[in-house]
C-alpha atoms as a PDB file:
ATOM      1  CA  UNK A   1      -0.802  -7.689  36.457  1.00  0.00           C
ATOM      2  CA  UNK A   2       0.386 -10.785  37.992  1.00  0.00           C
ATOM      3  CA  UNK A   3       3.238 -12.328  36.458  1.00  0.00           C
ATOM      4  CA  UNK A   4       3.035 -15.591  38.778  1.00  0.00           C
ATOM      5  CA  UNK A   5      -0.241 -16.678  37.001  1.00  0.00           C
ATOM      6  CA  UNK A   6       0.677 -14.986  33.078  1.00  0.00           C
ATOM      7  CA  UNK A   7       4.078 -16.727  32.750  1.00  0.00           C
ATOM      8  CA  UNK A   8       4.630 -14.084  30.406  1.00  0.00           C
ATOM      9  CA  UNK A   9       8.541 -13.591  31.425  1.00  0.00           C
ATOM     10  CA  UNK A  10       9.438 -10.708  28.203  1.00  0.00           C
ATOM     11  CA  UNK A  11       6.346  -8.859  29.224  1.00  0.00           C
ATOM     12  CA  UNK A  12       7.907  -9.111  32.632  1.00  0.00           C
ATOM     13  CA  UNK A  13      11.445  -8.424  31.693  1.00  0.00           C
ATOM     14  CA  UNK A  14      10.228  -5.270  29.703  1.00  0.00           C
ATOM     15  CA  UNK A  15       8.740  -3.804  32.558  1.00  0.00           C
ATOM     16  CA  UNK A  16      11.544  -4.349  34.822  1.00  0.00           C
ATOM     17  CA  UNK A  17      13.963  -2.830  31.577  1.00  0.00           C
ATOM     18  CA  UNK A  18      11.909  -0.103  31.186  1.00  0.00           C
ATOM     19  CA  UNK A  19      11.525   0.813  34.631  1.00  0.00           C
ATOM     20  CA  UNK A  20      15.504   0.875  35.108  1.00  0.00           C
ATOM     21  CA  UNK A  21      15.612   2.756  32.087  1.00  0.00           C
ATOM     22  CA  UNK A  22      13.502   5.989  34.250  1.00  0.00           C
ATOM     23  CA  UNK A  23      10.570   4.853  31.527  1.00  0.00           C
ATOM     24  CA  UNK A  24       6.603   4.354  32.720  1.00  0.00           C
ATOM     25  CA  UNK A  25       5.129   1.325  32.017  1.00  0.00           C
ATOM     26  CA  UNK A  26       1.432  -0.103  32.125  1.00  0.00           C
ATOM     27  CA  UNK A  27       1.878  -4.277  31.009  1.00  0.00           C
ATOM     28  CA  UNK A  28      -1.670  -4.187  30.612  1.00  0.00           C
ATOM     29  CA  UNK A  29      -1.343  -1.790  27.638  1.00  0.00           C
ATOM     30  CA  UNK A  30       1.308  -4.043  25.985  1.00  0.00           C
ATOM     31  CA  UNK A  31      -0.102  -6.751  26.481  1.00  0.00           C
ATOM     32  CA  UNK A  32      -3.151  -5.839  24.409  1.00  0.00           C
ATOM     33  CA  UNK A  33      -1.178  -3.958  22.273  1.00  0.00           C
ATOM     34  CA  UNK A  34       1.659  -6.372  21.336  1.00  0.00           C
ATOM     35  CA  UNK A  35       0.673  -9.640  22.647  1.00  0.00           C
ATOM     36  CA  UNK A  36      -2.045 -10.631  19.975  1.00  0.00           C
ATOM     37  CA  UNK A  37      -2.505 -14.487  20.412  1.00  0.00           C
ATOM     38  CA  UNK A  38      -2.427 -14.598  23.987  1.00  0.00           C
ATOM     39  CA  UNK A  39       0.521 -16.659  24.222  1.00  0.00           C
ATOM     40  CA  UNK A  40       3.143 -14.023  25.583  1.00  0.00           C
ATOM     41  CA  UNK A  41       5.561 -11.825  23.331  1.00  0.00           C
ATOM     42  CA  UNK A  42       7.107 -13.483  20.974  1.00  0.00           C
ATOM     43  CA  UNK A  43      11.153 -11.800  20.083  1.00  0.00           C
ATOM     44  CA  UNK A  44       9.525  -9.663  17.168  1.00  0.00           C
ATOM     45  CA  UNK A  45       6.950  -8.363  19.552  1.00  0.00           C
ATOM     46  CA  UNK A  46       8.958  -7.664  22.228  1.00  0.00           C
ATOM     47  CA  UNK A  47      11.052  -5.458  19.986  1.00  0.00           C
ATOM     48  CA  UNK A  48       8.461  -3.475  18.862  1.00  0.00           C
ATOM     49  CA  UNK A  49       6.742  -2.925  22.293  1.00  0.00           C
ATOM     50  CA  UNK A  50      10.409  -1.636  23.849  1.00  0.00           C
ATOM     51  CA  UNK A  51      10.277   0.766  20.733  1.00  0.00           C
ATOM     52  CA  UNK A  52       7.065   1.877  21.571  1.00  0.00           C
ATOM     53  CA  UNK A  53       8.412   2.844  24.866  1.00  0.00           C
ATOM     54  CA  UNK A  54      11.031   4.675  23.225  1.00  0.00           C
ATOM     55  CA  UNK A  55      13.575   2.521  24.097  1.00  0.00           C
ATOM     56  CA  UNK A  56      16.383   1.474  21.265  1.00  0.00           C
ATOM     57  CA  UNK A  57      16.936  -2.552  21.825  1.00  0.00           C
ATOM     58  CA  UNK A  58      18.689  -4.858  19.438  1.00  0.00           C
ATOM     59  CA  UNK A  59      18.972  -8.652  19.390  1.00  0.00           C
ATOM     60  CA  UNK A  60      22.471 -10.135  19.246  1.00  0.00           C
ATOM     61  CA  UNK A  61      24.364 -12.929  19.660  1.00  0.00           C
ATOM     62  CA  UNK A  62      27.187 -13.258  21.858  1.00  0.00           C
ATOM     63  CA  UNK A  63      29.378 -16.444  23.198  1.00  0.00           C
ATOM     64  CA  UNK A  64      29.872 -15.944  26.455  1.00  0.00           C
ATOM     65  CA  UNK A  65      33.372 -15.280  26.512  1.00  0.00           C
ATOM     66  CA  UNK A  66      32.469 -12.058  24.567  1.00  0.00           C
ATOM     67  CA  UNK A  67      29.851 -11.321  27.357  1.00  0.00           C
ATOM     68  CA  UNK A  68      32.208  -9.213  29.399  1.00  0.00           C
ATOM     69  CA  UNK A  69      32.197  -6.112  26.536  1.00  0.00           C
ATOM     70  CA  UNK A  70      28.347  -5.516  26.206  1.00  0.00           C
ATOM     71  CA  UNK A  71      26.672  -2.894  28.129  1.00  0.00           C
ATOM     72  CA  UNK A  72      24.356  -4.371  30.765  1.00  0.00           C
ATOM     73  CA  UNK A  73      21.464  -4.953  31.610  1.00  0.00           C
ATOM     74  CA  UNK A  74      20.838  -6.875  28.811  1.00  0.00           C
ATOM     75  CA  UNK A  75      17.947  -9.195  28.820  1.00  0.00           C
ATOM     76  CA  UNK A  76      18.862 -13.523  27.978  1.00  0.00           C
ATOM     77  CA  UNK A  77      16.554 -14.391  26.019  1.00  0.00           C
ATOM     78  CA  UNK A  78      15.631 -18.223  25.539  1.00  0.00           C
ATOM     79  CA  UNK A  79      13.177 -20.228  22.981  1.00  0.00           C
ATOM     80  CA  UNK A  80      11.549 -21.953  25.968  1.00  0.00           C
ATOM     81  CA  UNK A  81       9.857 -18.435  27.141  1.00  0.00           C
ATOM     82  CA  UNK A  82      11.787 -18.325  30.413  1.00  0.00           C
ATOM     83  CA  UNK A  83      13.929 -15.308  29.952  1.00  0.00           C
ATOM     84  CA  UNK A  84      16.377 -13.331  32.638  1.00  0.00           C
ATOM     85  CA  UNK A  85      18.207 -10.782  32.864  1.00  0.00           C
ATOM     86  CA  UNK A  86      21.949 -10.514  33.422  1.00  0.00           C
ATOM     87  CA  UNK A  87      22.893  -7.821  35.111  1.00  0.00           C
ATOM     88  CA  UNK A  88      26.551  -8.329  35.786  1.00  0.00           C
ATOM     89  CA  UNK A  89      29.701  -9.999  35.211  1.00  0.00           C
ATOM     90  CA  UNK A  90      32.335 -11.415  37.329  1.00  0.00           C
ATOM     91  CA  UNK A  91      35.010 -12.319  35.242  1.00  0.00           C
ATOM     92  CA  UNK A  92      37.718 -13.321  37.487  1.00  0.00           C
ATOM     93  CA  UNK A  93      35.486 -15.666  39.766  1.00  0.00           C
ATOM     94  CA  UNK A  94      33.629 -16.319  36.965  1.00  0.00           C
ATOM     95  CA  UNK A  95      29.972 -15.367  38.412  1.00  0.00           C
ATOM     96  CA  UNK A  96      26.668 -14.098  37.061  1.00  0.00           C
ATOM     97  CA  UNK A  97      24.092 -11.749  38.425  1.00  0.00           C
ATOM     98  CA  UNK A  98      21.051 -12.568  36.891  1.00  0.00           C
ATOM     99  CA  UNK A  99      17.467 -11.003  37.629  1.00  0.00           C
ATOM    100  CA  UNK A 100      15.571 -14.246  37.786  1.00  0.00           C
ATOM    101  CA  UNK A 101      11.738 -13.452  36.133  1.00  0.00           C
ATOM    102  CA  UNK A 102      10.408 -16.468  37.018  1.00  0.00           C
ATOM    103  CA  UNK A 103      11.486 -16.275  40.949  1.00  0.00           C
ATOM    104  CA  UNK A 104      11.252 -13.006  41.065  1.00  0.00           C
ATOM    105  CA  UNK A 105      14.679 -12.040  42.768  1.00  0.00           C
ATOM    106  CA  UNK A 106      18.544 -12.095  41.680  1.00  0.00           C
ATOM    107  CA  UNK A 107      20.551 -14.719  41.814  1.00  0.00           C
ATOM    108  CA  UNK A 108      24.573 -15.388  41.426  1.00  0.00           C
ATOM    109  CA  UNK A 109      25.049 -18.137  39.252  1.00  0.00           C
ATOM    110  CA  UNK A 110      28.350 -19.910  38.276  1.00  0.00           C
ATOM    111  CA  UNK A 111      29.746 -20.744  35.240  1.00  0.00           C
ATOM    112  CA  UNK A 112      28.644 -24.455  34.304  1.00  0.00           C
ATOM    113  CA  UNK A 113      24.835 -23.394  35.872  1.00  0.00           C
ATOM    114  CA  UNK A 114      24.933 -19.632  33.254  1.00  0.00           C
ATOM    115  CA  UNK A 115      26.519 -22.230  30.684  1.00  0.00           C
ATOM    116  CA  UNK A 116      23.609 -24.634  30.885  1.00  0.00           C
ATOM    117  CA  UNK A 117      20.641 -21.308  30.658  1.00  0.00           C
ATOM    118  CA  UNK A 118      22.526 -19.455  28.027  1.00  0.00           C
ATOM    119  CA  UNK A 119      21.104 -20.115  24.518  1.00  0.00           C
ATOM    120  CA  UNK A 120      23.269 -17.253  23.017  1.00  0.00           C
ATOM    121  CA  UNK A 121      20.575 -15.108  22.222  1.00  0.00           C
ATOM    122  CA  UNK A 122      20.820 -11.215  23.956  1.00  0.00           C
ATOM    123  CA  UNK A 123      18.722  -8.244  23.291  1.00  0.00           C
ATOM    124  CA  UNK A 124      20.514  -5.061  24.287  1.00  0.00           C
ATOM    125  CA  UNK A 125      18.354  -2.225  25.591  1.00  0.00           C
ATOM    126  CA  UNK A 126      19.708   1.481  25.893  1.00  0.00           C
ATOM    127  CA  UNK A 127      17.150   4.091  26.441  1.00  0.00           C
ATOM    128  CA  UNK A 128      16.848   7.116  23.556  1.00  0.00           C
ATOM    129  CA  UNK A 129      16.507   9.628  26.351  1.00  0.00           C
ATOM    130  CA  UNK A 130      20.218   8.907  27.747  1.00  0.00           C
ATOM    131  CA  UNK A 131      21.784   8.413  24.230  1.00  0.00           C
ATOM    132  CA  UNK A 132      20.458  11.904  23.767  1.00  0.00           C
ATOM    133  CA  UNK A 133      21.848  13.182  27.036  1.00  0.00           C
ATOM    134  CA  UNK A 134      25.019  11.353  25.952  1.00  0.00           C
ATOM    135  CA  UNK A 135      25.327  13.039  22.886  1.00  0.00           C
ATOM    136  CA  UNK A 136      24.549  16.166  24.294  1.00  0.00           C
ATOM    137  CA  UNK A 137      28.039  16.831  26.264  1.00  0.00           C
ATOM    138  CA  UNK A 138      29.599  19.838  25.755  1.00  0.00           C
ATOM    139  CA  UNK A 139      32.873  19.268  25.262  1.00  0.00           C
ATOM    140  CA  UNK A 140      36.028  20.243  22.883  1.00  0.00           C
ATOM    141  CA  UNK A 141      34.367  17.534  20.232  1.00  0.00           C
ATOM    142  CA  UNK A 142      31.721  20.051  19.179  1.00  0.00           C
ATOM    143  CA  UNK A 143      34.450  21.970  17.594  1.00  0.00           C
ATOM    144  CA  UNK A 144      36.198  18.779  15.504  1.00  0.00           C
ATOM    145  CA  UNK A 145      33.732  19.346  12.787  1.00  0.00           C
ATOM    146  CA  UNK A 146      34.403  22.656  12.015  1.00  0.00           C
ATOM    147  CA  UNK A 147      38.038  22.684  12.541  1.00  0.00           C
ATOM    148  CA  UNK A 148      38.044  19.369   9.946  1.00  0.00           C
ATOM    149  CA  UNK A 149      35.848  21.679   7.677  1.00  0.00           C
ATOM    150  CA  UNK A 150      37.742  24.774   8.002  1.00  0.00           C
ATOM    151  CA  UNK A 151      41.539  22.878   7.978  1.00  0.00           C
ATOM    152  CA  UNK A 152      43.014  24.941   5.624  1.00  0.00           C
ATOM    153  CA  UNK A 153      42.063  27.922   7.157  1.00  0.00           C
ATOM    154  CA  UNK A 154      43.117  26.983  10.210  1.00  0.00           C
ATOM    155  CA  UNK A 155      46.644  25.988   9.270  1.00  0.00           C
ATOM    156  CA  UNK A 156      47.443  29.054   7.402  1.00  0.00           C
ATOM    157  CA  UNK A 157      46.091  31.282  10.659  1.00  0.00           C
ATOM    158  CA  UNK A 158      48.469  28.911  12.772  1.00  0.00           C
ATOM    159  CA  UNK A 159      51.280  29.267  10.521  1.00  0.00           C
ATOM    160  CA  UNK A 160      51.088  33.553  10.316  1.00  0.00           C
ATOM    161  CA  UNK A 161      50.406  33.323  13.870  1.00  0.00           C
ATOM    162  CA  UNK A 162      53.391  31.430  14.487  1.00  0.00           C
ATOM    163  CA  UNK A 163      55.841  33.742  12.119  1.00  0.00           C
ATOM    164  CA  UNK A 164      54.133  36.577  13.655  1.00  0.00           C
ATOM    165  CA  UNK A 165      55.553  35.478  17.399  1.00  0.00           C
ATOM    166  CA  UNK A 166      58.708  34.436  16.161  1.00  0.00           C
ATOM    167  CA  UNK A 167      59.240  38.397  14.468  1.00  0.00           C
ATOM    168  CA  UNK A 168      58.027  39.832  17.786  1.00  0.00           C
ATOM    169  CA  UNK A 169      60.877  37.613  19.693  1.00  0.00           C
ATOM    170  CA  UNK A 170      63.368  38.881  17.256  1.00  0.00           C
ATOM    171  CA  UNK A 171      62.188  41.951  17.619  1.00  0.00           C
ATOM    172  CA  UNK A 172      61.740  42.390  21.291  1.00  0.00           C
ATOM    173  CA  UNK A 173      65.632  40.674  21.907  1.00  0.00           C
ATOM    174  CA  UNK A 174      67.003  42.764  19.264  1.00  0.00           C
ATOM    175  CA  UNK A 175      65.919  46.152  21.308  1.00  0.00           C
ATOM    176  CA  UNK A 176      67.325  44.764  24.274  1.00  0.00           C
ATOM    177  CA  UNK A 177      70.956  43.596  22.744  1.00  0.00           C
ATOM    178  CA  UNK A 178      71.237  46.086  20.067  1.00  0.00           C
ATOM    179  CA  UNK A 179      74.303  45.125  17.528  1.00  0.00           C
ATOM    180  CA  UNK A 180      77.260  46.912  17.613  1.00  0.00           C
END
């Protein structure tokens, strides 16, 4: 599909997302799927056709001093149709890397020029696949369930156990310095 002639920047961006995100795309599909009246996705749309592609993406709005604290990429998405994607954030020089969809490269952009494109709009992508590998973890937190479940338990073993060492310290000091 060529992008140049479509102008359809989401379709674009949502290729580009779902590629990052390890995920196959075919724009031809979702475009007859999701893109009914020709005109390019609309925000609804797009959020259905990243579903589709089992990807978990939520629309949000963010000033952009609050920017700095959401996972990226996230796509920027704008009324006019001509979306990017930011891809990261310098905060102390106060720079943006943006995937440009409609030149077809990144770009660094400052503040005033990020200022001027950003309509406040975000939709944040996350793939299921890698929340699942996320969640997945083995790690002491698969046991805080059933040690919240089982507290009681748990204390009362603790506390024996603990009277238990302190009698066999006693004990064992008391055979070595018997009284006399």
């Amino acid at each position: 599909m060529d992008f140049h002639q479509e102008e359809d920047y989401g379709l674009y961006a949502l290729t580009i997302l779902a590629q990052y995100h390890n995920i196959a795309v075919n724009p031809e599909e979702l475009k007859h799927k999701f893109d009914i009246e020709g005109k390019g996705l609309d925000l609804t749309a797009w959020l259905l056709a990243a579903k589709s592609l089992e990807l978990k993406a939520k629309q949000v709005k963010k000033s952009i001093d609050r920017l700095a604290f959401i996972a990226l990429p996230a796509l920027v998405w704008r009324e006019d149709g001509k979306h990017f994607i930011l891809t990261k954030i310098d905060n102390e020089a106060k720079k943006y890397l943006i995937f440009d969809l409609e030149m077809h490269n990144p770009r660094i952009l400052e503040q005033t020029e990020f200022e001027s494109l950003y309509q406040g709009k975000l939709i944040l992508i996350a793939s299921r696949a890698s929340m699942i590998g996320k969640l997945a973890k083995f790690d002491f937190t698969w046991f805080i369930p059933a040690v919240i479940k089982y507290r009681k338990i748990f204390v009362e073993t603790l506390i024996v156990s603990i009277f238990l060492q302190i009698f066999g310290i006693v004990d064992k000091i008391e055979s070595n310095f018997p009284m006399i």
